[in-house]
C-alpha atoms as a PDB file:
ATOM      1  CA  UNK A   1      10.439 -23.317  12.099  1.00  0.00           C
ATOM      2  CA  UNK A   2      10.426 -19.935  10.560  1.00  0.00           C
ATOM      3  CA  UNK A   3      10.308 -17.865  13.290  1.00  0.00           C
ATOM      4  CA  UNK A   4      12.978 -15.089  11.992  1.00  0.00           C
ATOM      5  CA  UNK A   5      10.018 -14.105   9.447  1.00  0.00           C
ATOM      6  CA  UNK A   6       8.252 -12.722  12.725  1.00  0.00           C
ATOM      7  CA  UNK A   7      11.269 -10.558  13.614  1.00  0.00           C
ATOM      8  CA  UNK A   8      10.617  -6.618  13.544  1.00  0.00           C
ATOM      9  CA  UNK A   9      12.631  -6.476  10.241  1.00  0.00           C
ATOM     10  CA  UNK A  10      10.952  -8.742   8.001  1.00  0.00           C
ATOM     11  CA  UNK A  11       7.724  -6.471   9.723  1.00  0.00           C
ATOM     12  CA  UNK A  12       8.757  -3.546   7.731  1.00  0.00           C
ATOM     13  CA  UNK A  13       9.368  -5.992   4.708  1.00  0.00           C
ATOM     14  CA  UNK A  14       5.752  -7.480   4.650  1.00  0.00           C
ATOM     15  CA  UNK A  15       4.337  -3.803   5.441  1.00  0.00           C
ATOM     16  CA  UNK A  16       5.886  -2.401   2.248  1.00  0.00           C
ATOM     17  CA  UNK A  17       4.731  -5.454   0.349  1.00  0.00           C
ATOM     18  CA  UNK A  18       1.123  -5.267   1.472  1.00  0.00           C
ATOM     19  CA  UNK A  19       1.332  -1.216   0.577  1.00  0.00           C
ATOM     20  CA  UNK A  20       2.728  -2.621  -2.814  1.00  0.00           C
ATOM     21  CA  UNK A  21      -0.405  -4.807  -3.151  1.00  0.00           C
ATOM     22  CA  UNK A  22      -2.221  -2.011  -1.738  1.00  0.00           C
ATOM     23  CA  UNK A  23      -1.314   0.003  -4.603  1.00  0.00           C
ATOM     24  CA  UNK A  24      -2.333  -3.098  -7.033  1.00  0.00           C
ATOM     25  CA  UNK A  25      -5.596  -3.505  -5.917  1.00  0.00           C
ATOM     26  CA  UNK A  26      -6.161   0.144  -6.121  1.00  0.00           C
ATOM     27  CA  UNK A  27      -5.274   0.213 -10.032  1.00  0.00           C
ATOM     28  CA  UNK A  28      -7.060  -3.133 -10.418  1.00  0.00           C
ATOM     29  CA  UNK A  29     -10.358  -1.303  -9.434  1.00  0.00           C
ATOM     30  CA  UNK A  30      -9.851   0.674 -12.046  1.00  0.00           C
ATOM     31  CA  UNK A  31      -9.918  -1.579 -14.780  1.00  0.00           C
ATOM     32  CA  UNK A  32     -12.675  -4.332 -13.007  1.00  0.00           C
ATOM     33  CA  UNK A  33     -15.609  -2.161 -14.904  1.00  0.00           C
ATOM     34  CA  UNK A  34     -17.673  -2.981 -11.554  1.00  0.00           C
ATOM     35  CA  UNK A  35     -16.727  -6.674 -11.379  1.00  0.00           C
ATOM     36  CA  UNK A  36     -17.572  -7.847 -14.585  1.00  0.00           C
ATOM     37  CA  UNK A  37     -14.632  -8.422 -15.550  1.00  0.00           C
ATOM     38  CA  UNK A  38     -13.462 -11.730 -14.641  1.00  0.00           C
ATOM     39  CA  UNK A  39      -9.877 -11.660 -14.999  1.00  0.00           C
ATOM     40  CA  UNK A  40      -9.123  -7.860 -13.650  1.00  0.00           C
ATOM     41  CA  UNK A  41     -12.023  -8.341 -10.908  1.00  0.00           C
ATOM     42  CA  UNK A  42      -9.597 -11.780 -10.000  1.00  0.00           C
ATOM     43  CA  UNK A  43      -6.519 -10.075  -9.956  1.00  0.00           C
ATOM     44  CA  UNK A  44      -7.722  -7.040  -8.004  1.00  0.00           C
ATOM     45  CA  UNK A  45      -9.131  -9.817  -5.010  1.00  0.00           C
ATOM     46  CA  UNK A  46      -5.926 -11.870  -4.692  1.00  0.00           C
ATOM     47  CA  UNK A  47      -4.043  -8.374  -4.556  1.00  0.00           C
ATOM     48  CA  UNK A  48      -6.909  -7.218  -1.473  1.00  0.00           C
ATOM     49  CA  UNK A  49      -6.089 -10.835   0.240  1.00  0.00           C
ATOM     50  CA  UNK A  50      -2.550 -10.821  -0.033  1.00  0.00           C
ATOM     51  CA  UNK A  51      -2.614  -7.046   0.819  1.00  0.00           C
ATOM     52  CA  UNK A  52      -4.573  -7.774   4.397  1.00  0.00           C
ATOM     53  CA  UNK A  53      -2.871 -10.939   4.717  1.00  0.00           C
ATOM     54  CA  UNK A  54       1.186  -9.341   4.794  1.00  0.00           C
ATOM     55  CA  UNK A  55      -0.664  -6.392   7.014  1.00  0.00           C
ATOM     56  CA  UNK A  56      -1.567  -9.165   9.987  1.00  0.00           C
ATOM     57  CA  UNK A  57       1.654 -10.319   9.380  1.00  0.00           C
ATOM     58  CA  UNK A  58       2.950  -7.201   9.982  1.00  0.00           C
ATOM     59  CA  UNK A  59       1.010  -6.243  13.017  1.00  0.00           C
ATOM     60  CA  UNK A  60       2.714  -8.993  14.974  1.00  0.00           C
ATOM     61  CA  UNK A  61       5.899  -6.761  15.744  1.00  0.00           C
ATOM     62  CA  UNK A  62       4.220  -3.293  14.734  1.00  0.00           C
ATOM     63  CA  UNK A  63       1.934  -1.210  16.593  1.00  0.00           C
ATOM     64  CA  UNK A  64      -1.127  -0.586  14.958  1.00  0.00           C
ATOM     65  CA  UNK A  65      -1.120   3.120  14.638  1.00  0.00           C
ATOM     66  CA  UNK A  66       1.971   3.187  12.390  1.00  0.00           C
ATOM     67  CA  UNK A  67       1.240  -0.118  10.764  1.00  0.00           C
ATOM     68  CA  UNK A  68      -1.801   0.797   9.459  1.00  0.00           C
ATOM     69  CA  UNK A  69      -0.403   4.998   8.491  1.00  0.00           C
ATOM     70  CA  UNK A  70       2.216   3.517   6.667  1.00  0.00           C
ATOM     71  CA  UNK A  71       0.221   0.874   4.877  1.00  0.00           C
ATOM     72  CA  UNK A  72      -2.633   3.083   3.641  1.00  0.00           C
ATOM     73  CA  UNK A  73      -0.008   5.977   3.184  1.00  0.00           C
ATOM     74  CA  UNK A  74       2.428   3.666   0.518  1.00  0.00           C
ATOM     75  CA  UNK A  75      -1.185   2.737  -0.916  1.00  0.00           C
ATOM     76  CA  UNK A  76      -2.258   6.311  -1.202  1.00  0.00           C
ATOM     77  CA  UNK A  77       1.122   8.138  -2.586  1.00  0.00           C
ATOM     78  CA  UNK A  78       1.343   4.831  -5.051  1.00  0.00           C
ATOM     79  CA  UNK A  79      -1.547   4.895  -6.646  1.00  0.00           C
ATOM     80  CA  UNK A  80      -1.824   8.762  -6.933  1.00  0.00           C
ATOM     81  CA  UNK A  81       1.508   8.861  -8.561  1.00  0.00           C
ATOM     82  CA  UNK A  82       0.515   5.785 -10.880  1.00  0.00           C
ATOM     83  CA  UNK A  83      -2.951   7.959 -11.715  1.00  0.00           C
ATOM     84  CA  UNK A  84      -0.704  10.697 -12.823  1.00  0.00           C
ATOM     85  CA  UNK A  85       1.386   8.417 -15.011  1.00  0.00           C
ATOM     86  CA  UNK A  86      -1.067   5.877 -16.459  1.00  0.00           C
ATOM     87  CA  UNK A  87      -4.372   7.913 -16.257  1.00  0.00           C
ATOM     88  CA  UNK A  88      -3.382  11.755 -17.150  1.00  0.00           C
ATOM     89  CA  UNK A  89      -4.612  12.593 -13.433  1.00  0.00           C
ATOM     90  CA  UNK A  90      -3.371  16.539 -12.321  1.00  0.00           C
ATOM     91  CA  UNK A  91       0.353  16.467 -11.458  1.00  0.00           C
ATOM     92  CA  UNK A  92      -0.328  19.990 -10.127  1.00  0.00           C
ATOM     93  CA  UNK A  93       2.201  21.392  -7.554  1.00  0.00           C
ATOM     94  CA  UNK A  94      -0.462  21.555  -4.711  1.00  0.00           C
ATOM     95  CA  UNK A  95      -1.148  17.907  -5.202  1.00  0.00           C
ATOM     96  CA  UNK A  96       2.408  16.991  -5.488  1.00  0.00           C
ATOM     97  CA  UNK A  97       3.756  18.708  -2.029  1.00  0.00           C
ATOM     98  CA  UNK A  98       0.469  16.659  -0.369  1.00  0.00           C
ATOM     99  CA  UNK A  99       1.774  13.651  -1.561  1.00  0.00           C
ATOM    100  CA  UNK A 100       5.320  14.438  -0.587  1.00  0.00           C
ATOM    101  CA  UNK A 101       3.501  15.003   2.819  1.00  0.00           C
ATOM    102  CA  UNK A 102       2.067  12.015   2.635  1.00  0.00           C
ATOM    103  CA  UNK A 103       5.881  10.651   1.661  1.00  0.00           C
ATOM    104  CA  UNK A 104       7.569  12.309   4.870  1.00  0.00           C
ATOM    105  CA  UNK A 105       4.831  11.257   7.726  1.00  0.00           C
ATOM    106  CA  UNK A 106       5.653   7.819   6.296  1.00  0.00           C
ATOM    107  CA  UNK A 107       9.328   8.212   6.561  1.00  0.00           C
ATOM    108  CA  UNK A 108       8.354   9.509   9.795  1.00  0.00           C
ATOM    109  CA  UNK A 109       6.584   6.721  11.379  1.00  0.00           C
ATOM    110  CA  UNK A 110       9.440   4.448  10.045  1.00  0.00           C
ATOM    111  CA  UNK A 111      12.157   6.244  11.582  1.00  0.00           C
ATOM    112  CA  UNK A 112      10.128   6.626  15.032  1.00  0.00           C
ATOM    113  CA  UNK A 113      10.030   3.436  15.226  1.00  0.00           C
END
């Protein structure tokens, strides 16, 4: 009945969502104080399911190899931008051309199809 939502498009779609959630659960960890904290510690395992869950959605119409690059690669520039931002992490230049790296072997992937 749905069967456009397993076109190559909507792929890319549920990829960047899952590297969104990626991101989420990342932060989340942060503030879980080892899983003792009910609420955050929720939060961060919905984000983890919903995060694997739009990846295998993903992987129907993308090869693993970029799937899985892009995915951890939206998780990893995300949430080390956010640590600069929220957490007063180094925004040193080194670290910033890695992540814009990081940025352009994602853009990469995308654009090799």
């Amino acid at each position: 009945m749905l069967g456009f939502l397993s076109s190559p498009s909507f792929a890319w779609i549920f990829l960047l969502l899952a590297g969104l959630l990626e991101i989420g659960w990342a932060l989340g960890l942060k503030y879980t104080d080892g899983f003792t904290r009910p609420w955050p510690s929720l939060l961060t395992l919905a984000s983890i399911a919903g995060s694997l869950g739009l990846l295998g959605l993903a992987l129907k119409n993308l090869p693993l190899g970029t799937a899985y690059a892009v995915w951890t690669g939206i998780g990893t520039v995300g949430t080390a931008v956010l640590g600069v931002v929220f957490f007063g992490e180094p925004a040193t230049a080194l670290r910033l051309a890695c992540i814009g790296l990081i940025l352009a072997g994602i853009i990469g992937l995308k654009l090799a199809g």
